[in-house]
Protein backbone atom coordinates (compact mmCIF):
# COMPACT_ATOMS: atom_id res chain seq x y z
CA UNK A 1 -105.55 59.33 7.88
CA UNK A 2 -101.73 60.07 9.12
CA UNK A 3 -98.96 58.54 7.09
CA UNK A 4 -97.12 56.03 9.28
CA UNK A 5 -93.30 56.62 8.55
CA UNK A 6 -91.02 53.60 9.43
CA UNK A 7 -87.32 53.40 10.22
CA UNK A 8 -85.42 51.38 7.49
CA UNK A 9 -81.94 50.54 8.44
CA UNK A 10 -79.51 48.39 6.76
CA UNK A 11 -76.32 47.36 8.75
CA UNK A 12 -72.97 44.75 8.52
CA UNK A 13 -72.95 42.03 11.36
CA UNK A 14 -70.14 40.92 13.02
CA UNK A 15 -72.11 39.64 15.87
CA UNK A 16 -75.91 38.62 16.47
CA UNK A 17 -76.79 39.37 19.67
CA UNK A 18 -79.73 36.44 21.06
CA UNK A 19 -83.04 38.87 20.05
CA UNK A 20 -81.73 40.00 16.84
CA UNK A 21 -80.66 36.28 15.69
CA UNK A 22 -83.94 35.20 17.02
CA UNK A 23 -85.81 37.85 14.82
CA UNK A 24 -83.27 36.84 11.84
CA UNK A 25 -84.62 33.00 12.04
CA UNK A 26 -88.21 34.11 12.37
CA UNK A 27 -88.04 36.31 8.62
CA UNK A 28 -86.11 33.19 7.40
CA UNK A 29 -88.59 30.82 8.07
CA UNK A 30 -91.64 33.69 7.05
CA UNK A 31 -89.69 34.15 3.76
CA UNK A 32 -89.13 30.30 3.02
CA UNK A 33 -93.24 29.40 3.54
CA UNK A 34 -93.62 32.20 1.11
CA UNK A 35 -91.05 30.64 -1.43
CA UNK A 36 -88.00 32.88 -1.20
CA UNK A 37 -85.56 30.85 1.13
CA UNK A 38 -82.57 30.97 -0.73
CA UNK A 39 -82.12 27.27 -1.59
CA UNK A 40 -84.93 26.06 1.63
CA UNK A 41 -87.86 24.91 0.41
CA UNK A 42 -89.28 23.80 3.91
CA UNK A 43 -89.07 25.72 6.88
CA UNK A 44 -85.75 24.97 9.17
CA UNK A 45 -85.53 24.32 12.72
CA UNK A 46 -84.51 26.95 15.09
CA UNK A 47 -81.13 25.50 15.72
CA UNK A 48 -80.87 25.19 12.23
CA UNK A 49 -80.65 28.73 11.20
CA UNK A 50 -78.94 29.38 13.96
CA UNK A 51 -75.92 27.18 12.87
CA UNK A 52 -76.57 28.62 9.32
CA UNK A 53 -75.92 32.53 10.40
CA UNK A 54 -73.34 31.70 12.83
CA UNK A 55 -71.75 29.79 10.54
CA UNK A 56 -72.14 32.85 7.67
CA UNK A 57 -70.01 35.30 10.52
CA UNK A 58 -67.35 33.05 11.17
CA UNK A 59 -65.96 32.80 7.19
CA UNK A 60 -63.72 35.23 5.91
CA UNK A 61 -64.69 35.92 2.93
CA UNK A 62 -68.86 36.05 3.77
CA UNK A 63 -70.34 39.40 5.29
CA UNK A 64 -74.04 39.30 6.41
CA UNK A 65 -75.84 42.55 6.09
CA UNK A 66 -79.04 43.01 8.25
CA UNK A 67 -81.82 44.17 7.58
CA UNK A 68 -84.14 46.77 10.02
CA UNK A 69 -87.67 47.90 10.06
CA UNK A 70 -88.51 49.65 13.25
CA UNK A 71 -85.70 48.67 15.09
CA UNK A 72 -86.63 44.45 14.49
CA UNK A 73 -84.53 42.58 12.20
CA UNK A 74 -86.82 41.19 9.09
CA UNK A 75 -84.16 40.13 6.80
CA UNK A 76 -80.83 39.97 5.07
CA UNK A 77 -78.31 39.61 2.39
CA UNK A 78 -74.59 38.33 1.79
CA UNK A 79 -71.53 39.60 0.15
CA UNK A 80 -68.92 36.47 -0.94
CA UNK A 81 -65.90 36.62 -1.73
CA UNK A 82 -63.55 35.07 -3.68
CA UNK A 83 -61.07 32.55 -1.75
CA UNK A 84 -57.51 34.44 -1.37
CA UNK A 85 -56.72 31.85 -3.86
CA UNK A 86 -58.57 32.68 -6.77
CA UNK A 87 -56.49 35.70 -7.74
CA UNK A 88 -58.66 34.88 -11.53
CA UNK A 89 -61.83 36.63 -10.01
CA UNK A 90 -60.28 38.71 -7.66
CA UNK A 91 -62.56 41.29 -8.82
CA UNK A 92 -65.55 40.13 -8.41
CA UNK A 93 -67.73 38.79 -5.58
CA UNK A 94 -71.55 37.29 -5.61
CA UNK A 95 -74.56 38.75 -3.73
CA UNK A 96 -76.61 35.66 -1.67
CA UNK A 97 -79.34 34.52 0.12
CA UNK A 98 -81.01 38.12 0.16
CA UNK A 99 -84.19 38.04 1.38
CA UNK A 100 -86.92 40.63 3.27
CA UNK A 101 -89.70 38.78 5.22
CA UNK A 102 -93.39 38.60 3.50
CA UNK A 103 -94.49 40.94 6.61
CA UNK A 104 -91.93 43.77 6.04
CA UNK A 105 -92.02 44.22 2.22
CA UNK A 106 -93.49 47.30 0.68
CA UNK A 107 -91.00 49.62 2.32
CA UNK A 108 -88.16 49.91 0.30
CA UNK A 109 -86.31 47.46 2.25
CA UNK A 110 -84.64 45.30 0.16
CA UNK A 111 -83.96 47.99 -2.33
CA UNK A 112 -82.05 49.52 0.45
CA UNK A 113 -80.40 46.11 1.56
CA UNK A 114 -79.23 45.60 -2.01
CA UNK A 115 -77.16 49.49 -2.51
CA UNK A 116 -75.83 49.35 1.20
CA UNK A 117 -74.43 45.86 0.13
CA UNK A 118 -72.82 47.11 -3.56
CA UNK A 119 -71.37 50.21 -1.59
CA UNK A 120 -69.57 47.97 0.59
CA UNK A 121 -68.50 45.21 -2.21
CA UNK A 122 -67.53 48.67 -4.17
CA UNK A 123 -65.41 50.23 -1.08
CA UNK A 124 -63.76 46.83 -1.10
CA UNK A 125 -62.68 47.07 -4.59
CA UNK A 126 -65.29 44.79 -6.53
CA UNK A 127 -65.61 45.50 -9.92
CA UNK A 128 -68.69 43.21 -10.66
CA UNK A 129 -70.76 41.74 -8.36
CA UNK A 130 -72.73 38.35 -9.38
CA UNK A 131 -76.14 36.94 -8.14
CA UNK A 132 -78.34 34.32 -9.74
CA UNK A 133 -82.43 33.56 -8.87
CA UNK A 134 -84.77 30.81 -9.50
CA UNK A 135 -87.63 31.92 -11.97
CA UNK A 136 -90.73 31.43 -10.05
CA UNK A 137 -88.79 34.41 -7.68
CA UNK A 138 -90.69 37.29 -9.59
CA UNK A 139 -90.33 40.07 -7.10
CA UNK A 140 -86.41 39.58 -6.98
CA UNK A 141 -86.13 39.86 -10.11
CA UNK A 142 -88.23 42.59 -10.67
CA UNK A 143 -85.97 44.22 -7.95
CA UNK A 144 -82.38 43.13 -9.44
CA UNK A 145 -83.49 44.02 -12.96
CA UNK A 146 -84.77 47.46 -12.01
CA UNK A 147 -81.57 48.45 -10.19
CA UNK A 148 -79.66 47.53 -13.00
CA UNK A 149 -78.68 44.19 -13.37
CA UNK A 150 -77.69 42.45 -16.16
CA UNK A 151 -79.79 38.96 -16.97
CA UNK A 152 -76.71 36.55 -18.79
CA UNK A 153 -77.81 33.38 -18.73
CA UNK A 154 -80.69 30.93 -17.74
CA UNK A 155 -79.95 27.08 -16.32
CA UNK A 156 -83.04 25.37 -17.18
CA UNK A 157 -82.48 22.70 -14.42
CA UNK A 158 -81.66 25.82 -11.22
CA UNK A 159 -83.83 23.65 -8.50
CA UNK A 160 -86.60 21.29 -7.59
CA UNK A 161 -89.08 22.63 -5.64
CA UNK A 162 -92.06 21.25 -4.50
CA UNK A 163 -91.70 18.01 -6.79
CA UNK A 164 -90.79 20.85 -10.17
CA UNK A 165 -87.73 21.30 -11.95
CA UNK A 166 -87.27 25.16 -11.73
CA UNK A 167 -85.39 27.10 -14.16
CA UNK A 168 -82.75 29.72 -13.06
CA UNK A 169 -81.26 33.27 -14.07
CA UNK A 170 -77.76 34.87 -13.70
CA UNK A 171 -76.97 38.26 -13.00
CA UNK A 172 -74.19 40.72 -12.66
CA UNK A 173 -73.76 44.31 -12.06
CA UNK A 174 -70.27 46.41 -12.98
CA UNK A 175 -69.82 48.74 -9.76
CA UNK A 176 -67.76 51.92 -9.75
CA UNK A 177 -64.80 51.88 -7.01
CA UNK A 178 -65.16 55.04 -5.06
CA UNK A 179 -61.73 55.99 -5.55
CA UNK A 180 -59.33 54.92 -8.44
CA UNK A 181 -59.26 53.75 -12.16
CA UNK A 182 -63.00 52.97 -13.41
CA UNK A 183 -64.37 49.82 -13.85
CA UNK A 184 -63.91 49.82 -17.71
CA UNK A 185 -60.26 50.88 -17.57
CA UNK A 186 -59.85 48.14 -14.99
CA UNK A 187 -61.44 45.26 -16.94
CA UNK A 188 -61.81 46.30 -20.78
CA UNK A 189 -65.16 46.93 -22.67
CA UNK A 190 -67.65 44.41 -21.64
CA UNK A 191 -70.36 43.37 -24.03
């Protein structure tokens, strides 16, 4: 039996163009009916998730990653920001609403979707990048935990979902700046 080898690709958006959005709203919805929709609990309309990624392009400080298998987009991830304002946490930034559709899992995928997203936040200069789950999410957090993220807290009141209080978990991860000081002469020991 031949080994089937697919193309994984992982890429920034500043556009969508109409098939690749339309693909993007389709692994939504598949990953929401499976119970990973990043805060939907119920499958959106079309129009929707359409406002929702438009939207995600249009702020400054949000950059949407994409997702690839074969050429089709099945899912994706997003780097915020700080505000300019918040000089406080200039350092940091939170990874959000990362998701791979149930029908493109298996690959390495959102392994790949997570790294291509630190390298950027790292290029740009974040020192520790933030991301929090609910609990019933056991493959994310399998994933975040084995690439080396740090589990700080639980909220024991995260979400409702399906009529259930779900509990929470927050993450970070220190990242290394390409170039420059490292992250611990930057910010001090951190325990």
């Amino acid at each position: 039996m031949a080994t089937v080898t697919h193309r994984l690709a992982v890429d920034r958006a500043e556009s969508l163009d109409p098939h690749d959005l339309a693909a993007l709203c389709e692994a939504t919805n598949a990953a929401i009916m499976e119970g990973g929709g990043f805060g939907w609990v119920e499958a959106q309309s079309r129009a929707a998730l359409e406002r929702h990624f438009r939207g995600a392009l249009l702020v400054p400080e949000r950059e949407l990653f994409i997702a690839r298998l074969d050429g089709e987009v099945v899912g994706s991830a997003q780097l915020v920001r700080p505000p300019r304002n918040n000089e406080a946490q200039a350092f940091s930034a939170t990874l959000t609403h990362a998701f791979i559709a149930p029908y493109a899992r298996g690959h390495g995928l959102a392994r790949l979707l997570v790294r291509r997203l630190e390298e950027r936040a790292a290029a740009q200069g974040v020192r520790v990048l933030n991301l929090d789950v609910r609990a019933t999410q056991e493959s994310a957090i399998t994933l975040f935990e084995g690439l080396g993220y740090t589990r700080w807290g639980t909220h024991p009141a995260y979400a409702r979902v399906n009529g259930q209080t779900v509990s929470g978990f927050f993450y970070y991860r220190l990242l290394e700046a390409p170039r420059g000081r490292s992250t611990e002469a930057v910010l001090g020991p951190i325990e």
